[in-house]
PDB file of N, CA and C in Angstrom:
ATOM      1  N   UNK A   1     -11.439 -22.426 -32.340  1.00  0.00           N
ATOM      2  CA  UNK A   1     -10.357 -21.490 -32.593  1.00  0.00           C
ATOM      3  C   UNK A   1     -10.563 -20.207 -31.787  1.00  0.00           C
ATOM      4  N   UNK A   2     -11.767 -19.863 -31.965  1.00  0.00           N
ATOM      5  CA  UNK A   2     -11.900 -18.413 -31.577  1.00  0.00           C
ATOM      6  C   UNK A   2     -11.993 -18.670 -29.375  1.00  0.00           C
ATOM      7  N   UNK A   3     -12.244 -19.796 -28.741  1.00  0.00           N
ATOM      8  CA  UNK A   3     -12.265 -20.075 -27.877  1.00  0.00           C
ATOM      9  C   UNK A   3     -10.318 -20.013 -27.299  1.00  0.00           C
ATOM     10  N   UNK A   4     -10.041 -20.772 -28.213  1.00  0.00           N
ATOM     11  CA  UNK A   4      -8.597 -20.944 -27.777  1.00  0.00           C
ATOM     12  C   UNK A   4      -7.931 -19.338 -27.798  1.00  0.00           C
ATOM     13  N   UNK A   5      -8.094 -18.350 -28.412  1.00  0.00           N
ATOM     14  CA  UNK A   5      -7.802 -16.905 -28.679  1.00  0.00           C
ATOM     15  C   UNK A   5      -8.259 -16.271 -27.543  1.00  0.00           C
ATOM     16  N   UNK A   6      -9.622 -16.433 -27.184  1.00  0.00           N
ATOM     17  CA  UNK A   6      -9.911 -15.838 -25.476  1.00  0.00           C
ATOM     18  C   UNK A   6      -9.544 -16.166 -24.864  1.00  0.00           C
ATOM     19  N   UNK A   7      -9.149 -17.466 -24.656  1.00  0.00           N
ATOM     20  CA  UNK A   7      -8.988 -18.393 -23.181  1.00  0.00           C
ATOM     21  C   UNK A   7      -7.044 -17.777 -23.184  1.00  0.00           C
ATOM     22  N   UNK A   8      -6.410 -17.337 -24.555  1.00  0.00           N
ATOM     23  CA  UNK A   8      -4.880 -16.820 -24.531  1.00  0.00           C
ATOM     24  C   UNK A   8      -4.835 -15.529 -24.387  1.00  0.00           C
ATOM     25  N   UNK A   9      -5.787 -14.568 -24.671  1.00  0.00           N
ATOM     26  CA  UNK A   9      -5.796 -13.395 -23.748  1.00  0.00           C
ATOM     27  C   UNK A   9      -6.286 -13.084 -22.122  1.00  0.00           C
ATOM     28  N   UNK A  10      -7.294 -13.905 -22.171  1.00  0.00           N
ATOM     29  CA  UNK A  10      -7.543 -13.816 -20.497  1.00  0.00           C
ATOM     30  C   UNK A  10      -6.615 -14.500 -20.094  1.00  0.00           C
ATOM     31  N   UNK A  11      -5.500 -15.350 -20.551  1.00  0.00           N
ATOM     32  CA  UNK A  11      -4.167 -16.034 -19.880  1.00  0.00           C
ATOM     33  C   UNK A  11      -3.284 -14.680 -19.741  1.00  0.00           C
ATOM     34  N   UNK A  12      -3.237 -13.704 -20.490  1.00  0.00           N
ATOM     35  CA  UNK A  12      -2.077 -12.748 -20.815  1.00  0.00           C
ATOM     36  C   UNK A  12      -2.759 -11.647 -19.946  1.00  0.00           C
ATOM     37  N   UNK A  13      -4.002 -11.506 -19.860  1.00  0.00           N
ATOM     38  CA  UNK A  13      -4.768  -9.976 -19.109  1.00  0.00           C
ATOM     39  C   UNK A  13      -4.547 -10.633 -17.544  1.00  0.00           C
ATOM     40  N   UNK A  14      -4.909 -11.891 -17.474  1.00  0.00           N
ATOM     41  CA  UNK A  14      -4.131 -12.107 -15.856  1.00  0.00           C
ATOM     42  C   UNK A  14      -3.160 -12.123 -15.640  1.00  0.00           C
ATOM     43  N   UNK A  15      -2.136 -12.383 -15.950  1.00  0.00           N
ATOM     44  CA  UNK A  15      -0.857 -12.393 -15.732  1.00  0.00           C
ATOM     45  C   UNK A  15       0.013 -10.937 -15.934  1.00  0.00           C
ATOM     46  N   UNK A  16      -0.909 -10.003 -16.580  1.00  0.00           N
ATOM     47  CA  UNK A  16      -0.474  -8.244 -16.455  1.00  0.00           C
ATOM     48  C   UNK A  16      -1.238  -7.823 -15.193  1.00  0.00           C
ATOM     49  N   UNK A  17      -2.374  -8.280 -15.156  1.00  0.00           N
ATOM     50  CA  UNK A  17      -2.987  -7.596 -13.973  1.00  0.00           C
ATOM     51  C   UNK A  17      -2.617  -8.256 -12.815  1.00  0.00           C
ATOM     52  N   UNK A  18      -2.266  -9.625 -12.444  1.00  0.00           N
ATOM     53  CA  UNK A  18      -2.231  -9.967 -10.995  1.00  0.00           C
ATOM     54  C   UNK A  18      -0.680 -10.389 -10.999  1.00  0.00           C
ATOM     55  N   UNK A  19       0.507 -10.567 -11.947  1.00  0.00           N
ATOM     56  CA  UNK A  19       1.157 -11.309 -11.594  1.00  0.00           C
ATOM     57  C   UNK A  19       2.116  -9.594 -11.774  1.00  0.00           C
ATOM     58  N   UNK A  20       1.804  -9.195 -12.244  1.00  0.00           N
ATOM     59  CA  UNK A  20       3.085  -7.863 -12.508  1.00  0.00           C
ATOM     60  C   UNK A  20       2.278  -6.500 -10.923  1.00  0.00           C
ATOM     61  N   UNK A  21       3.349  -6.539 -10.651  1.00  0.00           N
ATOM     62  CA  UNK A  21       3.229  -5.440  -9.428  1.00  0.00           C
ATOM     63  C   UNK A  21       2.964  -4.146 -10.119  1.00  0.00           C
ATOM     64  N   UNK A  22       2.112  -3.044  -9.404  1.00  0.00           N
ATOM     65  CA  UNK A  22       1.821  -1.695 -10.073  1.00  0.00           C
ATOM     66  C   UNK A  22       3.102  -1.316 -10.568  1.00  0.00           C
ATOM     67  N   UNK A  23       4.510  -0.965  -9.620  1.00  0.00           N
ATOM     68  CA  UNK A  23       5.830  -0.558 -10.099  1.00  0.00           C
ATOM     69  C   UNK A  23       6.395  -1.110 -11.377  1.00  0.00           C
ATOM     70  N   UNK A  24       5.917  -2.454 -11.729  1.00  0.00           N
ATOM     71  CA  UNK A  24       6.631  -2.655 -12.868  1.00  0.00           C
ATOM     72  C   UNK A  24       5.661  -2.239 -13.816  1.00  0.00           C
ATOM     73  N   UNK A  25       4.784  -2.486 -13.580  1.00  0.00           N
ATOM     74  CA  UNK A  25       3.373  -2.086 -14.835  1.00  0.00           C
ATOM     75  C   UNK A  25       4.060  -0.469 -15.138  1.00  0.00           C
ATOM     76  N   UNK A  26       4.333   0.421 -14.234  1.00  0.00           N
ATOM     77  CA  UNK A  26       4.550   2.131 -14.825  1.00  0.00           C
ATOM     78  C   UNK A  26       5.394   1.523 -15.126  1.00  0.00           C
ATOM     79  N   UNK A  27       6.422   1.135 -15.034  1.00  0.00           N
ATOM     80  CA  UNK A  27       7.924   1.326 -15.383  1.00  0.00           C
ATOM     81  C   UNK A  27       8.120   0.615 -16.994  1.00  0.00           C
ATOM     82  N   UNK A  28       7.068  -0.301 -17.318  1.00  0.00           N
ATOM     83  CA  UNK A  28       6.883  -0.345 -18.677  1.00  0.00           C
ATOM     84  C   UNK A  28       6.297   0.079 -19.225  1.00  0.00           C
ATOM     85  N   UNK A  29       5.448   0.937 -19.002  1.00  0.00           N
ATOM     86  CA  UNK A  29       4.602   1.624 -19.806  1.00  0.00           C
ATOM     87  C   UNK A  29       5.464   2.947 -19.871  1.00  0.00           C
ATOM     88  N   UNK A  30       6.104   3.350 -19.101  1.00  0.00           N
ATOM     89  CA  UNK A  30       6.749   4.746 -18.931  1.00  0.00           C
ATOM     90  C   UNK A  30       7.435   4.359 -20.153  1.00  0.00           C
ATOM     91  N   UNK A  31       8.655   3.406 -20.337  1.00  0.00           N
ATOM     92  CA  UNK A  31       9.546   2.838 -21.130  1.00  0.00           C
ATOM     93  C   UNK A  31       8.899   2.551 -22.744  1.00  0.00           C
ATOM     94  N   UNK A  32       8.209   1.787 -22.565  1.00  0.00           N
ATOM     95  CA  UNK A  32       7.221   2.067 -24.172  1.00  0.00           C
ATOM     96  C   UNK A  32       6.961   3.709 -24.751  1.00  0.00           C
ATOM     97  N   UNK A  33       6.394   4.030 -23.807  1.00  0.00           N
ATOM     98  CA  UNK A  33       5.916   5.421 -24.027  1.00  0.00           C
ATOM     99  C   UNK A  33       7.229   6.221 -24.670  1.00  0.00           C
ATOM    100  N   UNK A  34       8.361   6.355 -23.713  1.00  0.00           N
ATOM    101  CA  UNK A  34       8.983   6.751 -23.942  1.00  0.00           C
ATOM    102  C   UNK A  34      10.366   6.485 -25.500  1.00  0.00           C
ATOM    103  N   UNK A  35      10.224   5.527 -25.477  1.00  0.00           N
ATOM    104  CA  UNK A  35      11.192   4.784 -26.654  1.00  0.00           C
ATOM    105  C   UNK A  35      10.541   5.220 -27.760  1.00  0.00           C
ATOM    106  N   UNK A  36       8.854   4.837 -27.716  1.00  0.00           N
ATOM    107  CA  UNK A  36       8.046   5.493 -29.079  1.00  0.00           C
ATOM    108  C   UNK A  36       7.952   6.879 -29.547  1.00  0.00           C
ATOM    109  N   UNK A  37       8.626   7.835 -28.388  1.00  0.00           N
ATOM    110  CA  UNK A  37       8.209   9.227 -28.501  1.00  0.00           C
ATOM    111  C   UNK A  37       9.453   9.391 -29.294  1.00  0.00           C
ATOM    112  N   UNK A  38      10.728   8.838 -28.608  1.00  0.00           N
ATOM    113  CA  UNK A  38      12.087   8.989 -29.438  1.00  0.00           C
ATOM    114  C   UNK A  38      12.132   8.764 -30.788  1.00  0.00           C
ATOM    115  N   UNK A  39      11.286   7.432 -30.856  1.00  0.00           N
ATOM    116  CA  UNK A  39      11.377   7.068 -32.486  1.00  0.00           C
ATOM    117  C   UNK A  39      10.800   7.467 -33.343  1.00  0.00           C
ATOM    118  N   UNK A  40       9.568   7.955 -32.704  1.00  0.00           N
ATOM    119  CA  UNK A  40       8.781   9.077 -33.951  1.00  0.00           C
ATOM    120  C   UNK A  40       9.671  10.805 -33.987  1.00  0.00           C
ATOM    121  N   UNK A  41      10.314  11.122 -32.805  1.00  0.00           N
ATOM    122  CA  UNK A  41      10.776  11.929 -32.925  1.00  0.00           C
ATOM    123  C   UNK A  41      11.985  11.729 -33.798  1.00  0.00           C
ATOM    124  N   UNK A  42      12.785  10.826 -33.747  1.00  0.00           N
ATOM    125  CA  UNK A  42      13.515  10.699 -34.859  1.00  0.00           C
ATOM    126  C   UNK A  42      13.296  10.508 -36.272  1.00  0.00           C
ATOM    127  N   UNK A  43      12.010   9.944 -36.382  1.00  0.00           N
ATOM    128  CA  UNK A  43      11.906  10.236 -37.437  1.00  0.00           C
ATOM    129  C   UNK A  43      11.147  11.175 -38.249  1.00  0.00           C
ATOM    130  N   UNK A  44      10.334  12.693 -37.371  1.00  0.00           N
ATOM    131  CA  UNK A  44      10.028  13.659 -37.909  1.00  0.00           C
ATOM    132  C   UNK A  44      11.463  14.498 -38.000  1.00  0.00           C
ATOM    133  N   UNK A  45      12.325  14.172 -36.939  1.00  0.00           N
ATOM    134  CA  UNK A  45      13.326  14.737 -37.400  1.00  0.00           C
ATOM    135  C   UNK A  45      14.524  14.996 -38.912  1.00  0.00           C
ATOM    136  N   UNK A  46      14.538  13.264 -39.365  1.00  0.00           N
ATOM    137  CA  UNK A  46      14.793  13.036 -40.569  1.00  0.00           C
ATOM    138  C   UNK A  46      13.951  13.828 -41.504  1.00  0.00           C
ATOM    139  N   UNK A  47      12.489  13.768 -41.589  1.00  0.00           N
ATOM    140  CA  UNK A  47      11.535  13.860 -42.445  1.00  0.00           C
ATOM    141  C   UNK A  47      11.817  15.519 -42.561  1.00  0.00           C
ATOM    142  N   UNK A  48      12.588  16.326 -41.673  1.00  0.00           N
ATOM    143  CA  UNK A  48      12.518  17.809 -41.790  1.00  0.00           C
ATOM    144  C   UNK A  48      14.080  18.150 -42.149  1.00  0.00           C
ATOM    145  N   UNK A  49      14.754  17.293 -42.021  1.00  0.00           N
ATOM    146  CA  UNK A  49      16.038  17.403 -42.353  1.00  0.00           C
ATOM    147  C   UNK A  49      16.645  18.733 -43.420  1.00  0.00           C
ATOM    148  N   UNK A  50      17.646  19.407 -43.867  1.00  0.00           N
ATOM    149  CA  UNK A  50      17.717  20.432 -44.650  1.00  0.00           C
ATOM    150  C   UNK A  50      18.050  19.309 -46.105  1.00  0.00           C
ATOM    151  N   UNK A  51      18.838  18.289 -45.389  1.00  0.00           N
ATOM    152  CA  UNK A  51      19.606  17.389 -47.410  1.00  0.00           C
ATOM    153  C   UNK A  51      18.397  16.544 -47.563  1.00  0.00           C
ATOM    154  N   UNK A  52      18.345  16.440 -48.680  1.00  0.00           N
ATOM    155  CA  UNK A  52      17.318  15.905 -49.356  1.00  0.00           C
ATOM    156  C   UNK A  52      18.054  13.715 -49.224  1.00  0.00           C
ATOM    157  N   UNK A  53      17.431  13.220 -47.910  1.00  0.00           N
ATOM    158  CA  UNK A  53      17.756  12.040 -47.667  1.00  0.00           C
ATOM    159  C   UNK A  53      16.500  11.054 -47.996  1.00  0.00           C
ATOM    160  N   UNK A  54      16.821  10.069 -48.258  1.00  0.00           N
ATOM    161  CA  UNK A  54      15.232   9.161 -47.910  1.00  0.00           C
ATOM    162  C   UNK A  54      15.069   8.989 -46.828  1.00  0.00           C
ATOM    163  N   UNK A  55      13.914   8.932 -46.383  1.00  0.00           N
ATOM    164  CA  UNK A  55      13.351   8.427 -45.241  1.00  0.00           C
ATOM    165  C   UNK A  55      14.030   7.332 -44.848  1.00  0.00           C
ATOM    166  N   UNK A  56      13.945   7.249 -43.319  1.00  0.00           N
ATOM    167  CA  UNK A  56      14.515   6.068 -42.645  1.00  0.00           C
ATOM    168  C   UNK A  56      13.004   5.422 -42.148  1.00  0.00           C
ATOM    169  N   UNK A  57      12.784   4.493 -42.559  1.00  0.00           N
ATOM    170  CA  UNK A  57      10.799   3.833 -42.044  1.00  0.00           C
ATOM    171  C   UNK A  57      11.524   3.044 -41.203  1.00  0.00           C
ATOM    172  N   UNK A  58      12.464   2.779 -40.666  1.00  0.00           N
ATOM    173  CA  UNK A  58      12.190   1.583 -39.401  1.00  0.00           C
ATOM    174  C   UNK A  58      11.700   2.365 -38.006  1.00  0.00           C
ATOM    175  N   UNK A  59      12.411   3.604 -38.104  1.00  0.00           N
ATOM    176  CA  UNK A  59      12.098   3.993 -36.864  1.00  0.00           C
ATOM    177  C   UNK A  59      10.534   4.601 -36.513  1.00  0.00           C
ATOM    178  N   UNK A  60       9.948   4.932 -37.649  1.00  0.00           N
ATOM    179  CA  UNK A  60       8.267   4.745 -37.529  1.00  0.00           C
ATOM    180  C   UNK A  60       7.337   3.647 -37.575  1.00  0.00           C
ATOM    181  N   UNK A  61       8.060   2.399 -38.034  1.00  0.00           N
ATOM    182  CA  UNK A  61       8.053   1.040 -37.819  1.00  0.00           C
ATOM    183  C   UNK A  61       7.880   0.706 -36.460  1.00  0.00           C
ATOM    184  N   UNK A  62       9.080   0.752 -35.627  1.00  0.00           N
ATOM    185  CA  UNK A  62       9.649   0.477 -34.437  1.00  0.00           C
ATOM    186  C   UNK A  62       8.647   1.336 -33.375  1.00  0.00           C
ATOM    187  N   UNK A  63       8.516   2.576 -33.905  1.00  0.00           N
ATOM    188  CA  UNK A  63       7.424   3.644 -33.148  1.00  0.00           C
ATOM    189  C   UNK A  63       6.033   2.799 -33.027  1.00  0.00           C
ATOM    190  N   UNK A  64       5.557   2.751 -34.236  1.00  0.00           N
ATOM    191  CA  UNK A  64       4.185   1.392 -34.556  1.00  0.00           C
ATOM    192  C   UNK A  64       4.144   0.822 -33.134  1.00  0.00           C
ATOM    193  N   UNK A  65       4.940  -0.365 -33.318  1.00  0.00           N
ATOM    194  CA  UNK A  65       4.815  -1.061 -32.626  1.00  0.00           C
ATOM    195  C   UNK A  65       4.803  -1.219 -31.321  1.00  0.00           C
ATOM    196  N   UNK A  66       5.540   0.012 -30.686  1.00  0.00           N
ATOM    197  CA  UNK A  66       5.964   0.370 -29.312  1.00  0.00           C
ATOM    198  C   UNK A  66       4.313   0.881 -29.337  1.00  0.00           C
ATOM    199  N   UNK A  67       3.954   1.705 -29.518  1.00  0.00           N
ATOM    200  CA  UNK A  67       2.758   2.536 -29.428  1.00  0.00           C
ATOM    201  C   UNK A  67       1.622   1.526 -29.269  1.00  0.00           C
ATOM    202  N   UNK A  68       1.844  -0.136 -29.932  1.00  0.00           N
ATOM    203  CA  UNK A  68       0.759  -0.573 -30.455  1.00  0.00           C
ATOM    204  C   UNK A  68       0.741  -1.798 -29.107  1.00  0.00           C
ATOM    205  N   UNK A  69       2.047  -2.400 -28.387  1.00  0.00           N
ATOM    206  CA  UNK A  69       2.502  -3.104 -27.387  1.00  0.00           C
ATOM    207  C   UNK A  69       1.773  -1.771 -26.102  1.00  0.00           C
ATOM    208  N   UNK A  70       2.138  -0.817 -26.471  1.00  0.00           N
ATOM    209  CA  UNK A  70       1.599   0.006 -24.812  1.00  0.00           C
ATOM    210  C   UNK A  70       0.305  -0.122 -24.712  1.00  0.00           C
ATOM    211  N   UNK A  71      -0.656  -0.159 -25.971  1.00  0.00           N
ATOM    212  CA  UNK A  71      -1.769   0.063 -26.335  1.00  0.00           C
ATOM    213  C   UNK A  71      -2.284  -1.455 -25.874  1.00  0.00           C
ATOM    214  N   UNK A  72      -2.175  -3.060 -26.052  1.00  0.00           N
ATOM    215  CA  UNK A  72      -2.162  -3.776 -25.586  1.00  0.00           C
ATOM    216  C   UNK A  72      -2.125  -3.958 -24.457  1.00  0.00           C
ATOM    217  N   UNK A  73      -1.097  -3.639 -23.655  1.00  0.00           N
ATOM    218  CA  UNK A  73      -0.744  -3.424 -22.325  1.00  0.00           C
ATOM    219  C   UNK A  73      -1.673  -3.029 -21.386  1.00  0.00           C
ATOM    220  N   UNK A  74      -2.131  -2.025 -22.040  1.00  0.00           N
ATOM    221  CA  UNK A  74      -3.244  -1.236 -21.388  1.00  0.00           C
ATOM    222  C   UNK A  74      -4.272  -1.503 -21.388  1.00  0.00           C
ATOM    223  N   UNK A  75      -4.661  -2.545 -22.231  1.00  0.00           N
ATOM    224  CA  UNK A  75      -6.274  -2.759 -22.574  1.00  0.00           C
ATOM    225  C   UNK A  75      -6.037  -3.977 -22.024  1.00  0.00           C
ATOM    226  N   UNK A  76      -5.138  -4.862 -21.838  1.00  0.00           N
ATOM    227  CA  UNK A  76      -4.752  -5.749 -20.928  1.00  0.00           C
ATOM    228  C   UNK A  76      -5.222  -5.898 -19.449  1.00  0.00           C
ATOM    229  N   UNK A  77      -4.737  -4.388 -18.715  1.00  0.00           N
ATOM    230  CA  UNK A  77      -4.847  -4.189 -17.305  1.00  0.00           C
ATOM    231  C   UNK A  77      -6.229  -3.700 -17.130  1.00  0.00           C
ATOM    232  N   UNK A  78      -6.929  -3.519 -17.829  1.00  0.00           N
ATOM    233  CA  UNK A  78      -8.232  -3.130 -17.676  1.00  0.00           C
ATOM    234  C   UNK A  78      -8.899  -3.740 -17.188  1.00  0.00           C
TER     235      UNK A  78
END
Protein backbone atom coordinates (compact mmCIF):
# COMPACT_ATOMS: atom_id res chain seq x y z
CA UNK A 1 0.00 0.00 0.00
CA UNK A 2 2.34 2.42 1.24
CA UNK A 3 4.61 1.58 -2.04
CA UNK A 4 1.69 2.18 -4.35
CA UNK A 5 1.22 5.93 -2.49
CA UNK A 6 4.99 6.80 -3.41
CA UNK A 7 5.25 5.33 -6.64
CA UNK A 8 1.53 7.99 -7.12
CA UNK A 9 3.30 10.91 -5.89
CA UNK A 10 6.57 10.58 -7.62
CA UNK A 11 3.97 9.96 -10.71
CA UNK A 12 2.34 13.51 -9.79
CA UNK A 13 5.94 15.38 -8.60
CA UNK A 14 7.08 14.39 -12.24
CA UNK A 15 4.58 15.37 -14.14
CA UNK A 16 4.55 19.11 -12.15
CA UNK A 17 8.12 19.29 -12.48
CA UNK A 18 8.96 18.07 -16.07
CA UNK A 19 5.76 17.99 -17.90
CA UNK A 20 4.30 21.62 -16.84
CA UNK A 21 6.49 24.53 -18.30
CA UNK A 22 7.82 27.25 -15.61
CA UNK A 23 4.91 29.76 -17.22
CA UNK A 24 2.24 27.57 -16.35
CA UNK A 25 3.64 26.45 -12.95
CA UNK A 26 3.46 30.70 -11.90
CA UNK A 27 0.38 31.10 -13.54
CA UNK A 28 -1.13 28.50 -11.16
CA UNK A 29 0.27 29.18 -8.35
CA UNK A 30 -0.31 32.99 -8.89
CA UNK A 31 -4.14 31.83 -9.42
CA UNK A 32 -4.35 29.62 -6.21
CA UNK A 33 -2.68 32.19 -4.33
CA UNK A 34 -4.77 34.55 -5.45
CA UNK A 35 -8.47 33.01 -5.31
CA UNK A 36 -7.41 31.96 -1.56
CA UNK A 37 -6.55 35.52 -0.62
CA UNK A 38 -10.15 36.55 -2.00
CA UNK A 39 -11.80 33.89 -0.08
CA UNK A 40 -10.36 34.43 3.17
CA UNK A 41 -10.78 37.96 2.48
CA UNK A 42 -14.29 37.45 2.05
CA UNK A 43 -14.71 35.88 4.66
CA UNK A 44 -12.97 38.18 7.33
CA UNK A 45 -15.01 40.48 5.67
CA UNK A 46 -18.38 38.81 6.64
CA UNK A 47 -16.88 37.94 10.08
CA UNK A 48 -16.56 42.01 10.63
CA UNK A 49 -19.69 42.83 9.07
CA UNK A 50 -21.87 45.70 11.14
CA UNK A 51 -25.54 43.06 11.06
CA UNK A 52 -25.23 40.45 13.14
CA UNK A 53 -25.19 37.49 10.11
CA UNK A 54 -23.89 33.90 10.46
CA UNK A 55 -20.92 33.11 9.12
CA UNK A 56 -20.63 31.97 5.62
CA UNK A 57 -17.78 28.70 6.20
CA UNK A 58 -17.61 27.75 2.59
CA UNK A 59 -15.57 30.44 1.66
CA UNK A 60 -12.90 29.55 4.45
CA UNK A 61 -13.55 26.06 3.32
CA UNK A 62 -12.80 26.88 -0.30
CA UNK A 63 -9.75 29.19 1.12
CA UNK A 64 -8.50 25.65 2.98
CA UNK A 65 -8.22 24.08 0.22
CA UNK A 66 -6.83 26.51 -2.33
CA UNK A 67 -4.06 27.25 0.27
CA UNK A 68 -3.68 23.48 0.86
CA UNK A 69 -3.57 22.50 -3.37
CA UNK A 70 -0.76 25.53 -3.63
CA UNK A 71 0.91 24.00 -0.71
CA UNK A 72 1.01 20.55 -2.58
CA UNK A 73 1.98 22.10 -5.66
CA UNK A 74 4.86 23.35 -4.21
CA UNK A 75 6.20 20.59 -2.34
CA UNK A 76 5.53 18.81 -5.56
CA UNK A 77 8.10 20.96 -7.65
CA UNK A 78 10.66 20.58 -5.20
Amino acid sequence: MMSMLCGLWDDFSAWVTLEWSQMTYVLVMCALGILGTFGLLSFLKQSKGKEKKPFKWSSLVLCLLLYGLLAVLAFARM
